[in-house]
N, C-alpha and C. Protein backbone atom coordinates (compact mmCIF):
# COMPACT_ATOMS: atom_id res chain seq x y z
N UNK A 1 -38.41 -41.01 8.12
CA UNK A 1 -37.62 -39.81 8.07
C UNK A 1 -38.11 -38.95 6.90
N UNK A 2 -38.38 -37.50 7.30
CA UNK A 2 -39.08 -36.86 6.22
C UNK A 2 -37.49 -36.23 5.59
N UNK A 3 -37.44 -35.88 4.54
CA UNK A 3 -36.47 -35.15 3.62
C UNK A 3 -37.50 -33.78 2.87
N UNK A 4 -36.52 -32.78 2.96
CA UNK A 4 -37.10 -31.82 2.51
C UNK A 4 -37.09 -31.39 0.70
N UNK A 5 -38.02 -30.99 0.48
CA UNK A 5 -37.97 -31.30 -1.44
C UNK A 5 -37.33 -29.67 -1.57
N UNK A 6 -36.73 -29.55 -2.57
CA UNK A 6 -36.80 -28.30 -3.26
C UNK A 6 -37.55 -27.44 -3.84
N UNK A 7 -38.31 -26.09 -3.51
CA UNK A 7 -38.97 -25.68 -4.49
C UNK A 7 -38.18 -25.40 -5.96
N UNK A 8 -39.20 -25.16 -6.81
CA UNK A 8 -38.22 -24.69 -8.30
C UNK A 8 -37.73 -24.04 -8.11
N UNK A 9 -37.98 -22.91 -7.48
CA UNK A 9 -37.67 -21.35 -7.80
C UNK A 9 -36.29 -21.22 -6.63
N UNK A 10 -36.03 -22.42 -5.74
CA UNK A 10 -34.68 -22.27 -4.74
C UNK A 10 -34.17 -22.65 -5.20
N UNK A 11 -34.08 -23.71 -6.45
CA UNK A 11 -32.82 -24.36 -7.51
C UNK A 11 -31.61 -23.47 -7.71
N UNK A 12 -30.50 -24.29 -7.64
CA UNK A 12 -29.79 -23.14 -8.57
C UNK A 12 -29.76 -22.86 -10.26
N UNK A 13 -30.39 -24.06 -11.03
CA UNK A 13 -30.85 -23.85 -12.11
C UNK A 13 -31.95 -22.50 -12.33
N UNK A 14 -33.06 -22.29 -11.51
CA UNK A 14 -33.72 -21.77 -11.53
C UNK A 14 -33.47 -20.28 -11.26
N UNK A 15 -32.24 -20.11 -10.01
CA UNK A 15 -31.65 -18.67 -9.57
C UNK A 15 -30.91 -18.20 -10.73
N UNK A 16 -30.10 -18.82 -11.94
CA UNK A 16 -29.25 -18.92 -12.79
C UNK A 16 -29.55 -18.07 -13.90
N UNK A 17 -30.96 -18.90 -14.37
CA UNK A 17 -31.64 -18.52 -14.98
C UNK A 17 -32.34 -17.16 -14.80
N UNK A 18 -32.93 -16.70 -13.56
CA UNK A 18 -33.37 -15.24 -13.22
C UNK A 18 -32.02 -14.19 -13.08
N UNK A 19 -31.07 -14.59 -12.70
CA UNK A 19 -30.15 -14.12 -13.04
C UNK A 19 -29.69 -13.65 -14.19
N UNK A 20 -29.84 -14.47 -15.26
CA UNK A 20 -28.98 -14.31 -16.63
C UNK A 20 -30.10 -13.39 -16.84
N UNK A 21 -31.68 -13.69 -17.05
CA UNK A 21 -32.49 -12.78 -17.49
C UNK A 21 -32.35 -11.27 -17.10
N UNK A 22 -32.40 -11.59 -15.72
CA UNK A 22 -32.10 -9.83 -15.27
C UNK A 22 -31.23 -8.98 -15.65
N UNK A 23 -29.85 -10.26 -16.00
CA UNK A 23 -28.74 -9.43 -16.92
C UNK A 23 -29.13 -8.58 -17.79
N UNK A 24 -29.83 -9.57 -18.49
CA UNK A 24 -30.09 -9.13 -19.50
C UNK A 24 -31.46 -7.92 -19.79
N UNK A 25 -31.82 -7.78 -18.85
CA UNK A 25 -33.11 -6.62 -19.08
C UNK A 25 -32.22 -5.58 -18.27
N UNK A 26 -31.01 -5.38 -17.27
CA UNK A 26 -29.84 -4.29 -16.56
C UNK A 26 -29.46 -3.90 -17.87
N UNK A 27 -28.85 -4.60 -18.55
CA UNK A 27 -27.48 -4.09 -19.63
C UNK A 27 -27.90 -3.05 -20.52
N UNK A 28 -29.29 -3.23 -21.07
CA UNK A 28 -29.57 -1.28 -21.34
C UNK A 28 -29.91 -0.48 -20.81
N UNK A 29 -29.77 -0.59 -19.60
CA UNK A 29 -29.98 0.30 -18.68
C UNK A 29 -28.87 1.09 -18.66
N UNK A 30 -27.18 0.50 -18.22
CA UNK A 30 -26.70 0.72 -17.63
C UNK A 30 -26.17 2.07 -18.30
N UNK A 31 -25.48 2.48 -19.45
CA UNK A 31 -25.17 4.13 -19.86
C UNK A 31 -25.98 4.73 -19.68
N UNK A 32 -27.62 4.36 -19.24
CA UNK A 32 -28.27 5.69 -18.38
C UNK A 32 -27.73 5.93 -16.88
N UNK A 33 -27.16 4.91 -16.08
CA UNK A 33 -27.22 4.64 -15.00
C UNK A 33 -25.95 5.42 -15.20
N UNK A 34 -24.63 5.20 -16.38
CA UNK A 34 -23.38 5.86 -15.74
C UNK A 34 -23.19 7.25 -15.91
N UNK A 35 -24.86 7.36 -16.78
CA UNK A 35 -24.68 9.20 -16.95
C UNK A 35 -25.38 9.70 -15.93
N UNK A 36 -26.01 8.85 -14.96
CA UNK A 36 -27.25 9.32 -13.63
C UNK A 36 -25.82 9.40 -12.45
N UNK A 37 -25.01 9.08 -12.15
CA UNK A 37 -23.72 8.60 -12.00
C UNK A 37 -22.47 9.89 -11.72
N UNK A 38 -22.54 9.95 -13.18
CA UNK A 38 -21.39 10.84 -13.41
C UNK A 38 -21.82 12.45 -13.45
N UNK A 39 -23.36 12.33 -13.52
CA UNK A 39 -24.04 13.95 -12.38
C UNK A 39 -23.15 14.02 -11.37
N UNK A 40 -23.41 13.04 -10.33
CA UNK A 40 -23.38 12.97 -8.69
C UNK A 40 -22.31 12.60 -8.43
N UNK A 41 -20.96 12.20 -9.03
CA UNK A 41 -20.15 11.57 -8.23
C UNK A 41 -18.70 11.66 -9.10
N UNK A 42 -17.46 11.55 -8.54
CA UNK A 42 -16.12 12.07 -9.36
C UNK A 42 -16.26 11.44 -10.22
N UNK A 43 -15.06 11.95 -11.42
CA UNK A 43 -15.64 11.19 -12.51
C UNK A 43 -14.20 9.81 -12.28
N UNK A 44 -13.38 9.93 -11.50
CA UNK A 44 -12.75 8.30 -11.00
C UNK A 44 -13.67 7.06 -10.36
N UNK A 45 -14.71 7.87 -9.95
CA UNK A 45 -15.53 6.76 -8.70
C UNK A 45 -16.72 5.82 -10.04
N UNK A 46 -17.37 6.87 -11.37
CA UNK A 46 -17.99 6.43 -11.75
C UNK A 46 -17.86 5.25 -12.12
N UNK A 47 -17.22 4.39 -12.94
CA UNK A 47 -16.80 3.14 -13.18
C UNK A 47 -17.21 2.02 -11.95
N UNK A 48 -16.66 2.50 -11.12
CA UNK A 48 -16.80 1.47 -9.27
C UNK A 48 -18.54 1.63 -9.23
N UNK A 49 -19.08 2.74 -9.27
CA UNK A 49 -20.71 3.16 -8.82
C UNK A 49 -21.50 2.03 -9.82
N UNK A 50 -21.25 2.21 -10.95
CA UNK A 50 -21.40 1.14 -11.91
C UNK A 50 -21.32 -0.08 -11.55
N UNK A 51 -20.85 -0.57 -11.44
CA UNK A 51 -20.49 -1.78 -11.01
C UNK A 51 -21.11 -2.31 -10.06
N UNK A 52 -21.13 -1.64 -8.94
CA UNK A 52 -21.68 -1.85 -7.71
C UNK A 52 -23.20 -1.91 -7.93
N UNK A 53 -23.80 -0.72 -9.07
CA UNK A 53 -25.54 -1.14 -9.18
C UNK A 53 -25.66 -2.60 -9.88
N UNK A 54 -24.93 -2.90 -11.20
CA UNK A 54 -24.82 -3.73 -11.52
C UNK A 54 -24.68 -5.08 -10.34
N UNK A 55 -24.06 -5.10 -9.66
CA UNK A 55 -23.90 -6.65 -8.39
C UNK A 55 -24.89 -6.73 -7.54
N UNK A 56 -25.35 -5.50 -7.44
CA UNK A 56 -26.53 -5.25 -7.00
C UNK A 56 -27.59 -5.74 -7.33
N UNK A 57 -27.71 -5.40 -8.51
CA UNK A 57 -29.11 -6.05 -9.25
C UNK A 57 -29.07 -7.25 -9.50
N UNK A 58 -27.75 -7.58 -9.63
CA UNK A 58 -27.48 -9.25 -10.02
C UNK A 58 -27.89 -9.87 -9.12
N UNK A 59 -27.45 -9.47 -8.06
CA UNK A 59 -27.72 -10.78 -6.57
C UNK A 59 -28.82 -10.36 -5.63
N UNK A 60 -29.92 -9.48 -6.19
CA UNK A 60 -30.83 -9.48 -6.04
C UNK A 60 -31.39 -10.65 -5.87
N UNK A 61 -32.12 -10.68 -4.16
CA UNK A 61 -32.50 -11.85 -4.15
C UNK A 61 -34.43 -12.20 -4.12
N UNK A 62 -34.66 -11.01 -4.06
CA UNK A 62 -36.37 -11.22 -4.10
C UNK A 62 -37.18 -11.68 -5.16
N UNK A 63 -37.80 -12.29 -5.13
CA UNK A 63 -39.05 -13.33 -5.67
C UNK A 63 -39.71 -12.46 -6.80
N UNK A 64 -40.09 -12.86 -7.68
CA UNK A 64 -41.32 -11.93 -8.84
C UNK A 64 -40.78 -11.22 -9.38
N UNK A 65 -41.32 -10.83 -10.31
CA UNK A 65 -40.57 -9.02 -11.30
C UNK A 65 -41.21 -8.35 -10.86
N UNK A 66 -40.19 -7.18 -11.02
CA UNK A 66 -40.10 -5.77 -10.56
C UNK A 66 -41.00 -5.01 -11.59
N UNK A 67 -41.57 -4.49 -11.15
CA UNK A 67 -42.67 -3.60 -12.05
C UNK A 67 -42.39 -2.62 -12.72
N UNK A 68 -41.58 -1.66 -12.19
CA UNK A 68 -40.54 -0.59 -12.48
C UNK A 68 -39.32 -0.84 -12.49
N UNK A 69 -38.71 -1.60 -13.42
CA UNK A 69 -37.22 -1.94 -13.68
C UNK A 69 -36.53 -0.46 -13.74
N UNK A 70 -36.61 0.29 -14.77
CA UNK A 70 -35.99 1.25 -14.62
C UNK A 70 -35.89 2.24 -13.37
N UNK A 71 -37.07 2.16 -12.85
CA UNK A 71 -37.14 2.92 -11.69
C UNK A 71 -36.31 2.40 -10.64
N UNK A 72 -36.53 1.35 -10.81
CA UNK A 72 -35.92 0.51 -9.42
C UNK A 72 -34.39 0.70 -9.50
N UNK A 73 -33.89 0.19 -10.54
CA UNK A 73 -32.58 0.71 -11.23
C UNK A 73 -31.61 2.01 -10.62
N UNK A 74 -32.62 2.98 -10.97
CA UNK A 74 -32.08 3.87 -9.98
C UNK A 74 -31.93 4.56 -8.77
N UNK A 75 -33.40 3.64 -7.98
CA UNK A 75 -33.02 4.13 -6.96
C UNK A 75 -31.59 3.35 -6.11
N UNK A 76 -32.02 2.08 -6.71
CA UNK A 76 -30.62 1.06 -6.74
C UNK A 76 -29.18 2.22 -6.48
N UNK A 77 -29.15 2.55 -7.61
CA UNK A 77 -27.78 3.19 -8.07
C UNK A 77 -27.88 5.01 -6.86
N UNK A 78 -29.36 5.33 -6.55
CA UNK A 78 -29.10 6.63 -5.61
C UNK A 78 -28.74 5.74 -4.34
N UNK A 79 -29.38 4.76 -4.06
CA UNK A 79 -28.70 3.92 -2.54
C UNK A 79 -27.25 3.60 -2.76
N UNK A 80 -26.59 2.91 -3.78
CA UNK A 80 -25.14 3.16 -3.86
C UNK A 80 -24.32 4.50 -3.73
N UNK A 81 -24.84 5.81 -4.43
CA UNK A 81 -24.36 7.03 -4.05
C UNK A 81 -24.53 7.16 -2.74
N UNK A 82 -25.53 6.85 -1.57
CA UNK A 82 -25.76 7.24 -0.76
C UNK A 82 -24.85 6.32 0.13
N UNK A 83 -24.67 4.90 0.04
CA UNK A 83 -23.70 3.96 0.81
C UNK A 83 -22.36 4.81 0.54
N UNK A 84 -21.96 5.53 -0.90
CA UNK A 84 -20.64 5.66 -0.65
C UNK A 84 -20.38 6.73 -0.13
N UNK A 85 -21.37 7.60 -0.04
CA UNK A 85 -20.83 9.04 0.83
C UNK A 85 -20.83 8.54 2.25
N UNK A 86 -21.53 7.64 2.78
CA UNK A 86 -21.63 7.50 4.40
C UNK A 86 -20.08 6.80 4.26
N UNK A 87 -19.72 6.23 3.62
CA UNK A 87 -18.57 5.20 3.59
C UNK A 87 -17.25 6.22 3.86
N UNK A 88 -17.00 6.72 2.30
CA UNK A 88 -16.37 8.07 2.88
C UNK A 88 -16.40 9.17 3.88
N UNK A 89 -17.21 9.12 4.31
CA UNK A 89 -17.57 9.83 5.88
C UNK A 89 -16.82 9.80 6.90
N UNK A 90 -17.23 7.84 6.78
CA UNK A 90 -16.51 7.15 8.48
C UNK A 90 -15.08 6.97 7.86
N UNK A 91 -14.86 6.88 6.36
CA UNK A 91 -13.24 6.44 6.28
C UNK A 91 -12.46 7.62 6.32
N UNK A 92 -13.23 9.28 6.07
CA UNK A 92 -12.68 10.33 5.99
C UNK A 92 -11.79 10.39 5.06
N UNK A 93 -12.26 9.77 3.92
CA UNK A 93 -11.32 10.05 2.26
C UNK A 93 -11.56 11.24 2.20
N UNK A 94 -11.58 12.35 2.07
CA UNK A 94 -11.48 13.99 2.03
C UNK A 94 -10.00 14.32 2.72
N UNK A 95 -10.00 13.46 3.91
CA UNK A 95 -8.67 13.94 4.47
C UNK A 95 -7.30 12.97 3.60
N UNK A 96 -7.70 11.95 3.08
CA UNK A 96 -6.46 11.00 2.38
C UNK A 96 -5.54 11.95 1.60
N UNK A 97 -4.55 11.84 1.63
CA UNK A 97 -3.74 12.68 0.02
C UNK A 97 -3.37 11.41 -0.68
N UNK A 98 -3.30 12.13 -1.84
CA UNK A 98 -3.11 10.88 -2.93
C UNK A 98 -1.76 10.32 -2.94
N UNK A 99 -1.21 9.18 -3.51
CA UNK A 99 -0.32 8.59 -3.44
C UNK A 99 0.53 9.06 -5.00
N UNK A 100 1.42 10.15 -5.25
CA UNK A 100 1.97 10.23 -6.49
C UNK A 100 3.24 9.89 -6.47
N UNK A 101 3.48 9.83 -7.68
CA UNK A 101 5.19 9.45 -8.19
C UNK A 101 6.24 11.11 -7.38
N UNK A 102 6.09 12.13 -7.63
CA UNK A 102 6.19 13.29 -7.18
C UNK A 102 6.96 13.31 -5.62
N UNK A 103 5.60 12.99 -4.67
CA UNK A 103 5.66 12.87 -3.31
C UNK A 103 6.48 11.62 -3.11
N UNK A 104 6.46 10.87 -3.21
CA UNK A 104 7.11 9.65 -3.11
C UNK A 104 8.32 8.76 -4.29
N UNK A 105 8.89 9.46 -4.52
CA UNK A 105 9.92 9.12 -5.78
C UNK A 105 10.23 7.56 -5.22
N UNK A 106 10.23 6.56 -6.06
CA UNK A 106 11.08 5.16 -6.18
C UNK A 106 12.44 5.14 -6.98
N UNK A 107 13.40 5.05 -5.83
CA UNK A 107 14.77 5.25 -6.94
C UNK A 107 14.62 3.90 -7.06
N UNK A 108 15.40 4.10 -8.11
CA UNK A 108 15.92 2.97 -9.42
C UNK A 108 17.46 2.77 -9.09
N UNK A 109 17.26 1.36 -9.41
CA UNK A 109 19.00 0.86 -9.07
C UNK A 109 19.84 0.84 -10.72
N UNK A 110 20.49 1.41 -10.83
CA UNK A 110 20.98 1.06 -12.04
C UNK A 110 22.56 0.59 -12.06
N UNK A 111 23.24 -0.25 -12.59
CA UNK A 111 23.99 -0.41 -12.80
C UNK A 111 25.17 -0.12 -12.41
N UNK A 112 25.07 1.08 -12.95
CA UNK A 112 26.38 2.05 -12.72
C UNK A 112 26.32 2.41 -10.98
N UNK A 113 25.21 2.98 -10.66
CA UNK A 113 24.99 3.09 -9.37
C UNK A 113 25.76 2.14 -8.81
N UNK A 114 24.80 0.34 -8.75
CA UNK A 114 25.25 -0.29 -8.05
C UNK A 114 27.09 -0.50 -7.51
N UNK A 115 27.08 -0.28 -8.85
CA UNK A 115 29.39 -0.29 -8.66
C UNK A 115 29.95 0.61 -8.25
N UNK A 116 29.33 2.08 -7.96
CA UNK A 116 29.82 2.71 -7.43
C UNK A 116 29.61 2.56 -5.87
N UNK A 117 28.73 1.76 -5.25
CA UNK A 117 28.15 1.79 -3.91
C UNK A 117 29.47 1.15 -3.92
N UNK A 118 29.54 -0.38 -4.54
CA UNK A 118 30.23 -1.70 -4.13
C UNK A 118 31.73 -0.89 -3.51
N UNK A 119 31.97 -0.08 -5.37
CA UNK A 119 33.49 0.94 -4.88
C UNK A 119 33.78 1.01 -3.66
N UNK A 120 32.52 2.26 -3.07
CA UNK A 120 33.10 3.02 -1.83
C UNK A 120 32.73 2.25 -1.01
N UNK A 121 32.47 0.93 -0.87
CA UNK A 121 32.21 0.25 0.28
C UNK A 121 33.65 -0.63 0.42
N UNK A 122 33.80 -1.14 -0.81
CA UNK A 122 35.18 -1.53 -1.16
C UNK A 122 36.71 -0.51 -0.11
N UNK A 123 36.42 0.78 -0.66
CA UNK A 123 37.30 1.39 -0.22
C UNK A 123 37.03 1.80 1.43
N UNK A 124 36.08 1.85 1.72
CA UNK A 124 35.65 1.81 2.99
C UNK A 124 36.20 1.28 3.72
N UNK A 125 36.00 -0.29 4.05
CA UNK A 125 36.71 -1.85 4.31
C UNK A 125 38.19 -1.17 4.66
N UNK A 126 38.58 -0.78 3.21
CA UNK A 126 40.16 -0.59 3.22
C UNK A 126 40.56 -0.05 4.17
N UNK A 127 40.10 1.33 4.67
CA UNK A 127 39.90 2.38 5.16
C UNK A 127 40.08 2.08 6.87
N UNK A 128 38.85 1.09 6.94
CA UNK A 128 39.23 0.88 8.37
C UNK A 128 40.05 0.14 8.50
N UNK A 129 40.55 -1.20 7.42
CA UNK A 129 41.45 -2.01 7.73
C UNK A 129 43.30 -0.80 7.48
N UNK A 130 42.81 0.28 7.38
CA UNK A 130 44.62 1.14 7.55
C UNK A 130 44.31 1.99 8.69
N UNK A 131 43.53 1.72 9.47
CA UNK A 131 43.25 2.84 10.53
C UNK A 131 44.50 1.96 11.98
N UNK A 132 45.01 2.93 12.55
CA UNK A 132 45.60 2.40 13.04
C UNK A 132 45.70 1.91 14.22
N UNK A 133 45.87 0.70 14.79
CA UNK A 133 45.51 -0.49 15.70
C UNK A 133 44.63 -0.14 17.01
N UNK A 134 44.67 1.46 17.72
CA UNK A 134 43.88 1.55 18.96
C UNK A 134 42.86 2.10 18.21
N UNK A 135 42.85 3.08 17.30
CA UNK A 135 41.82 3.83 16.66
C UNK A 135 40.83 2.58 16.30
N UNK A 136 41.61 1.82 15.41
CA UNK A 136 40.11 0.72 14.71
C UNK A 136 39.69 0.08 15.85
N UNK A 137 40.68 -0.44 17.04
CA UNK A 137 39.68 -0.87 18.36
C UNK A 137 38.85 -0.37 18.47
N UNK A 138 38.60 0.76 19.04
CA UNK A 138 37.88 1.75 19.60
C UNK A 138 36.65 2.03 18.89
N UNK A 139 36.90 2.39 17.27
CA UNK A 139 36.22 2.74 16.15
C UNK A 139 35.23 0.89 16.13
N UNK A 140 35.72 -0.19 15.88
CA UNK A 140 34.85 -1.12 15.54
C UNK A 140 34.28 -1.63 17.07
N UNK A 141 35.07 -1.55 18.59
CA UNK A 141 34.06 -1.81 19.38
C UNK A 141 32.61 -0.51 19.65
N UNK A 142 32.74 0.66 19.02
CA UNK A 142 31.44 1.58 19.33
C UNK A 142 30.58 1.59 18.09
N UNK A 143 30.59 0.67 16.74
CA UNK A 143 30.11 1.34 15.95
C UNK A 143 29.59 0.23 15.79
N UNK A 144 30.11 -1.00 15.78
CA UNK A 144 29.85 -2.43 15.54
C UNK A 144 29.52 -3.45 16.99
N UNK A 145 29.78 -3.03 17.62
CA UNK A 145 29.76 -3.71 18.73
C UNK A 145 28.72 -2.91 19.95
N UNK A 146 28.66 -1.51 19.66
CA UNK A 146 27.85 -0.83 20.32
C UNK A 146 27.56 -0.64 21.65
N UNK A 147 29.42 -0.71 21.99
CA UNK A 147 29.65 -0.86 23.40
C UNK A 147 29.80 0.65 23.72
N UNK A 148 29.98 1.31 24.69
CA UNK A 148 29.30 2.52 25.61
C UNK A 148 30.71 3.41 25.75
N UNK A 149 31.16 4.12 25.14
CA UNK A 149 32.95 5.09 25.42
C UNK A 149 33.20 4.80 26.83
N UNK A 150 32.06 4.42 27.93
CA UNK A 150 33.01 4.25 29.56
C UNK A 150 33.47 2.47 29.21
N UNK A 151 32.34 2.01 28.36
CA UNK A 151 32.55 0.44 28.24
C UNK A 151 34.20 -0.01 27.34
N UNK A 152 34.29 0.80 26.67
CA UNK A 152 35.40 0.44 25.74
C UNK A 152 36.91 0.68 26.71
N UNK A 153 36.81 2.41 27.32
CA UNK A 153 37.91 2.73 27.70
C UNK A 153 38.07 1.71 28.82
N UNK A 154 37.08 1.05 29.71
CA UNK A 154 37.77 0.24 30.57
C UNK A 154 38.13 -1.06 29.50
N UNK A 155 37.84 -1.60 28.67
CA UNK A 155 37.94 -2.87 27.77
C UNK A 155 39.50 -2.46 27.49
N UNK A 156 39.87 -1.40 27.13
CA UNK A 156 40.89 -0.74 26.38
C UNK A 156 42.01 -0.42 26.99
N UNK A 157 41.65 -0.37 28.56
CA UNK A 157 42.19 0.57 29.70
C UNK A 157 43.31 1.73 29.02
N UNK A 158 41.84 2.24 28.46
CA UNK A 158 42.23 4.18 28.40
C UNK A 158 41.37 4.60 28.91
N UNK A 159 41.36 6.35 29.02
CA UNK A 159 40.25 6.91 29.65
C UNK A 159 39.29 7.47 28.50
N UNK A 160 38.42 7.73 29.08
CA UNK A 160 37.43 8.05 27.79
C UNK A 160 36.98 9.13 26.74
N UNK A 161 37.80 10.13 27.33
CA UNK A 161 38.53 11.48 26.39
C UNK A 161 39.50 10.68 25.73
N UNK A 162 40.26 9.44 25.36
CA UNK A 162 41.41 8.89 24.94
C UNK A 162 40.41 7.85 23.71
N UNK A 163 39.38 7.31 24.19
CA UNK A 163 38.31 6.34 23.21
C UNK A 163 37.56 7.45 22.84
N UNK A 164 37.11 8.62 22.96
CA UNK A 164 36.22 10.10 22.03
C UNK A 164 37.33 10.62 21.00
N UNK A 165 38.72 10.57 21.36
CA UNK A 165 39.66 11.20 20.31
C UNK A 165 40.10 10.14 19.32
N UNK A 166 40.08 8.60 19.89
CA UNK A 166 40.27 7.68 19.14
C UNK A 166 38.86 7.71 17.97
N UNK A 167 37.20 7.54 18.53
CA UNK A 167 36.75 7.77 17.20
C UNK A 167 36.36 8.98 16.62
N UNK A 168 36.73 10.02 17.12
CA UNK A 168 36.75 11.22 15.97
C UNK A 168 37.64 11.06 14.90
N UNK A 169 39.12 10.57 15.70
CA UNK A 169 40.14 10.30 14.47
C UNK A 169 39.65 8.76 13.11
N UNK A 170 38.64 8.20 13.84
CA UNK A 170 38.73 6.98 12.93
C UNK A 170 37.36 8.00 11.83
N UNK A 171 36.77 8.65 12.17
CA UNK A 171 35.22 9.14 11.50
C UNK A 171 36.20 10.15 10.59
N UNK A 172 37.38 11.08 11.22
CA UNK A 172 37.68 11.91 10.07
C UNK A 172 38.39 11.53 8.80
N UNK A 173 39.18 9.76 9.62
CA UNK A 173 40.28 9.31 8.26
C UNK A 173 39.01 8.87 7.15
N UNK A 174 37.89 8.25 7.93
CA UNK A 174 36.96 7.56 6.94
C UNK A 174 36.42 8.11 6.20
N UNK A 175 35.84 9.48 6.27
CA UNK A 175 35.04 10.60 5.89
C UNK A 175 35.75 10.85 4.66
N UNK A 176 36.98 11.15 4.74
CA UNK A 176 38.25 11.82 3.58
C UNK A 176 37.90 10.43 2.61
N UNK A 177 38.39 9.38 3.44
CA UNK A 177 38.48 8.07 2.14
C UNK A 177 37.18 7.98 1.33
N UNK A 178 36.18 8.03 1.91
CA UNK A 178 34.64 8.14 1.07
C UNK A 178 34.61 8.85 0.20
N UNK A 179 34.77 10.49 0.23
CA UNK A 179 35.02 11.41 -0.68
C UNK A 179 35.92 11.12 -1.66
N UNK A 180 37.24 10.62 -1.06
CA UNK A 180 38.06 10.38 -2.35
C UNK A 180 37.68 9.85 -3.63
């Protein structure tokens, strides 16, 4: 049975090592790269463009040194400008609107709030529990039960101008008690 050997250079000792080196011959590169960068591209995206030449060069996987590091460098970093405009293209970020505090307010629960909800929910309760005996029928089988004004008045045996006046009267006593 044959077994296959490793060359050096497929090690991961060996990838590790070309790695760290390359780091290290990128890293003065790179404030040329974020001012080649921040020519061509918003100045939010620069940071990301960065980065991206940088992972780039890192996981570079071809064999030998590059003859033109710096050169290469940037065309590196013009093929990233160029991936992200096609990117934005097909995702149509031009058309996105931004996500602000403004457009989209997050209320805040505070305290005081909360006890005032509890209040009028409190008094609410009350509200229907003083409504009086056909009205709260009527009122908790259409609102809670979500049965149909022909469904109730036969449940009820009234007619259904008799279950429409029953919950107008239960919506106007409730309406007043809320406000109060």
């Amino acid at each position: 049975m044959l077994t296959a050997q490793p060359r050096w250079g497929s090690t991961s000792i060996g990838r590790d090592a070309r790695a760290r080196k390359r780091g290290e011959e990128i890293a003065p590169l790179l404030p040329v790269i974020r001012r080649f960068l921040a020519k061509r591209a918003a100045p939010d995206d620069v940071d990301d463009l960065v980065q991206d030449v940088a992972l780039r060069m890192q996981t570079r996987r071809a064999e030998g040194e590059i003859a033109n590091l710096q050169g290469y460098v940037f065309q590196v970093a013009q093929s990233v400008l160029t991936d992200r405009a096609r990117r934005d293209i097909v995702r149509q970020r031009s058309r996105h609107a931004p996500l602000e505090e403004t457009d989209h307010p997050v209320e805040g629960r505070s305290p005081e709030r909360v006890l005032m909800g509890k209040e009028r929910w409190s008094r609410l309760v009350a509200a229907v529990g003083d409504l009086p005996d056909r009205t709260r029928q009527a009122f908790v089988l259409h609102r809670f039960e979500e049965m149909s004004y022909a469904a109730i008045a036969r449940h009820m045996g009234i007619s259904v101008s008799a279950v429409e006046k029953h919950i107008m009267k239960a919506i106007r006593i409730l309406a007043a008690s809320a406000d109060a």
